[in-house]
C-alpha atoms as a PDB file:
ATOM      1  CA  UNK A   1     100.311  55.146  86.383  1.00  0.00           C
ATOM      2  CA  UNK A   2     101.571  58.331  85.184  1.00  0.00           C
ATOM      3  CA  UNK A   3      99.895  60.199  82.809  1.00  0.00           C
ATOM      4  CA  UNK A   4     102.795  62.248  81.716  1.00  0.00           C
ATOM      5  CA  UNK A   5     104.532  58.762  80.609  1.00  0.00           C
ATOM      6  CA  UNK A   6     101.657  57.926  78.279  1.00  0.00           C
ATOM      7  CA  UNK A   7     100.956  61.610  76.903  1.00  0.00           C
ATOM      8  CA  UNK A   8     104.766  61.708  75.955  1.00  0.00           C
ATOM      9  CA  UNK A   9     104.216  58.279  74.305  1.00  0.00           C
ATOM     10  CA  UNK A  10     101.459  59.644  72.411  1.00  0.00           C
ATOM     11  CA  UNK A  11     102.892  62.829  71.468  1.00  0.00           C
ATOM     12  CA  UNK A  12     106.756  60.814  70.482  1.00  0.00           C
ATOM     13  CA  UNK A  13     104.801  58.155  67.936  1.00  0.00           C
ATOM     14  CA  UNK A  14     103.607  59.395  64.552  1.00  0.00           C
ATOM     15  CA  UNK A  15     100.229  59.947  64.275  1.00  0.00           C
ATOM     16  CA  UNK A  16      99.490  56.568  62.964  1.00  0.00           C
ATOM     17  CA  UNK A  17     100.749  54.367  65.851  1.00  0.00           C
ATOM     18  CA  UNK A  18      98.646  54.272  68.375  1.00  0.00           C
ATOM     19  CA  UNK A  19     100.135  53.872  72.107  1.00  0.00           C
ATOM     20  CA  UNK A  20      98.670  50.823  74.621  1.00  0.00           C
ATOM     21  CA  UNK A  21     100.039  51.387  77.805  1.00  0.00           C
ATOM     22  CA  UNK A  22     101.149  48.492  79.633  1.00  0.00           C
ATOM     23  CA  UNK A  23     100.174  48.253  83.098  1.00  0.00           C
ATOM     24  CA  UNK A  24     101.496  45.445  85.238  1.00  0.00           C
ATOM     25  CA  UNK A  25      98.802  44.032  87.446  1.00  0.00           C
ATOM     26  CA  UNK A  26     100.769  42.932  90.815  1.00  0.00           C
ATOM     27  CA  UNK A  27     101.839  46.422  91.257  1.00  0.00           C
ATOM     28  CA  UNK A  28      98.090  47.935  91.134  1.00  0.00           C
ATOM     29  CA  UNK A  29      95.185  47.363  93.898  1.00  0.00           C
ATOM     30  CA  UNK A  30      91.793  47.234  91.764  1.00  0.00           C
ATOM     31  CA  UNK A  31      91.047  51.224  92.272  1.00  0.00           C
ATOM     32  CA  UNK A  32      94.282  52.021  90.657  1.00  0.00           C
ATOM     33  CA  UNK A  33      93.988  49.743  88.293  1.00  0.00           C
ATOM     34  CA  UNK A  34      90.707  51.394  87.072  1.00  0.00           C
ATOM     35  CA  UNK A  35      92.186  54.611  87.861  1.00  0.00           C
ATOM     36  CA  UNK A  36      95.566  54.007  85.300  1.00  0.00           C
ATOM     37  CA  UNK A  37      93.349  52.564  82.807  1.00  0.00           C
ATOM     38  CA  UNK A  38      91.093  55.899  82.934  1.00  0.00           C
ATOM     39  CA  UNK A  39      94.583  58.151  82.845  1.00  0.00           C
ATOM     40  CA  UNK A  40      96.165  56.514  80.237  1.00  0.00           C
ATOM     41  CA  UNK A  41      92.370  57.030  77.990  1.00  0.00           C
ATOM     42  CA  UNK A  42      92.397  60.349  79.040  1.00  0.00           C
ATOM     43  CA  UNK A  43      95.904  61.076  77.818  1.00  0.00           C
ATOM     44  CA  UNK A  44      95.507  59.799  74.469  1.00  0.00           C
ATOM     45  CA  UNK A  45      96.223  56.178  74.606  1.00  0.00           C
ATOM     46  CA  UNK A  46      94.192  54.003  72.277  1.00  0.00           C
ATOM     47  CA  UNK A  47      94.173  51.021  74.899  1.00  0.00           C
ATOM     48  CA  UNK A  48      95.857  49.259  77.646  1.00  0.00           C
ATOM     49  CA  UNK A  49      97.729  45.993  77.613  1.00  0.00           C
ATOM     50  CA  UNK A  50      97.647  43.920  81.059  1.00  0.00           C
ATOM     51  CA  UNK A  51     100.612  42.425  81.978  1.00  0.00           C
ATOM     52  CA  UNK A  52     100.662  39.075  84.466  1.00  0.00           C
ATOM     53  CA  UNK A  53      97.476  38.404  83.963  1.00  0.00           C
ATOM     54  CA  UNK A  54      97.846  34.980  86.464  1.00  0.00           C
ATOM     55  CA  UNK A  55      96.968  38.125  89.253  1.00  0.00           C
ATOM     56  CA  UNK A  56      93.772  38.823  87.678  1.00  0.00           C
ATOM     57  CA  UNK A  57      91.802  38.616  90.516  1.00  0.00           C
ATOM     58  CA  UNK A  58      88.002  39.244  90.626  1.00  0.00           C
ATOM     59  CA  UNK A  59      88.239  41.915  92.348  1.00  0.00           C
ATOM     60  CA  UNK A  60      90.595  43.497  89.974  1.00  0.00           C
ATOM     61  CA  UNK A  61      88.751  42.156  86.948  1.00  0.00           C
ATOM     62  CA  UNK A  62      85.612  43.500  88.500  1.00  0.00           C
ATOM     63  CA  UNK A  63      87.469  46.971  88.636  1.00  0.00           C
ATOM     64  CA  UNK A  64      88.812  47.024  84.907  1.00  0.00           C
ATOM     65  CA  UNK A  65      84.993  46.199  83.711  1.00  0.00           C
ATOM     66  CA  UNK A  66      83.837  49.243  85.221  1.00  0.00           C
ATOM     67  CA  UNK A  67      86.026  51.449  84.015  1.00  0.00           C
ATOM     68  CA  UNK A  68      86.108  50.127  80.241  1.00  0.00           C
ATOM     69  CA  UNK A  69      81.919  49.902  80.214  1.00  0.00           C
ATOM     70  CA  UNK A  70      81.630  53.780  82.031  1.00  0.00           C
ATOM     71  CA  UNK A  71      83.696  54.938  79.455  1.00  0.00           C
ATOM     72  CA  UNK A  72      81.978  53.226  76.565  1.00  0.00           C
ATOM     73  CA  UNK A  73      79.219  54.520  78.169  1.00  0.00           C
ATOM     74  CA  UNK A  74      80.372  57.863  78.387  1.00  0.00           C
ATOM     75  CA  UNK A  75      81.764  57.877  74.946  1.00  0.00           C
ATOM     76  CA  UNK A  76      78.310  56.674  73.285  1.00  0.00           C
ATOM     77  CA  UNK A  77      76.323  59.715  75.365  1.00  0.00           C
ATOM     78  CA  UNK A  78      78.622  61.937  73.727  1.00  0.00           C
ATOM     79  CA  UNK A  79      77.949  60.437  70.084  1.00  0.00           C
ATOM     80  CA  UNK A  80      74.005  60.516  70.703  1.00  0.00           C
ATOM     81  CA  UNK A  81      74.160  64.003  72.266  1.00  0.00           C
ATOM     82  CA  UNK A  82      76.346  65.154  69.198  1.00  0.00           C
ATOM     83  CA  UNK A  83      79.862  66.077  71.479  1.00  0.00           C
END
């Protein structure tokens, strides 16, 4: 995953639309799945949208529920703590 391709998708849409980036699974081992999923987040996208998902594996559903519940996490320290 690039994050360049999702910040320019972000930046290109009105304000309004939010961007999902689509990530196709059989082209991402579990860590880069999490690791796409945490680039696209951190470049503005609102969400992801999984594509194949017959090749969601364990292991890579394992790795996607780490990444989305860390950054819920993450995201509710920063409301309690006021950031």
């Amino acid at each position: 995953m690039d994050r360049r391709a999702a910040r320019e998708g972000v930046v290109a849409l009105p304000r309004t639309v939010p961007l999902y980036a689509g990530l196709f699974l059989p082209r991402l081992e579990p860590s880069e799945l999490a690791l796409a999923v945490s680039l696209a987040g951190g470049a503005g996208a609102r969400g992801v949208a999984l594509f194949s998902l017959n090749t969601l594996s364990a292991a890579r559903l394992s790795a996607l529920v780490s990444v989305l519940l860390g950054s819920r996490g993450d995201a509710e320290t920063r409301k309690r703590e006021g950031r």
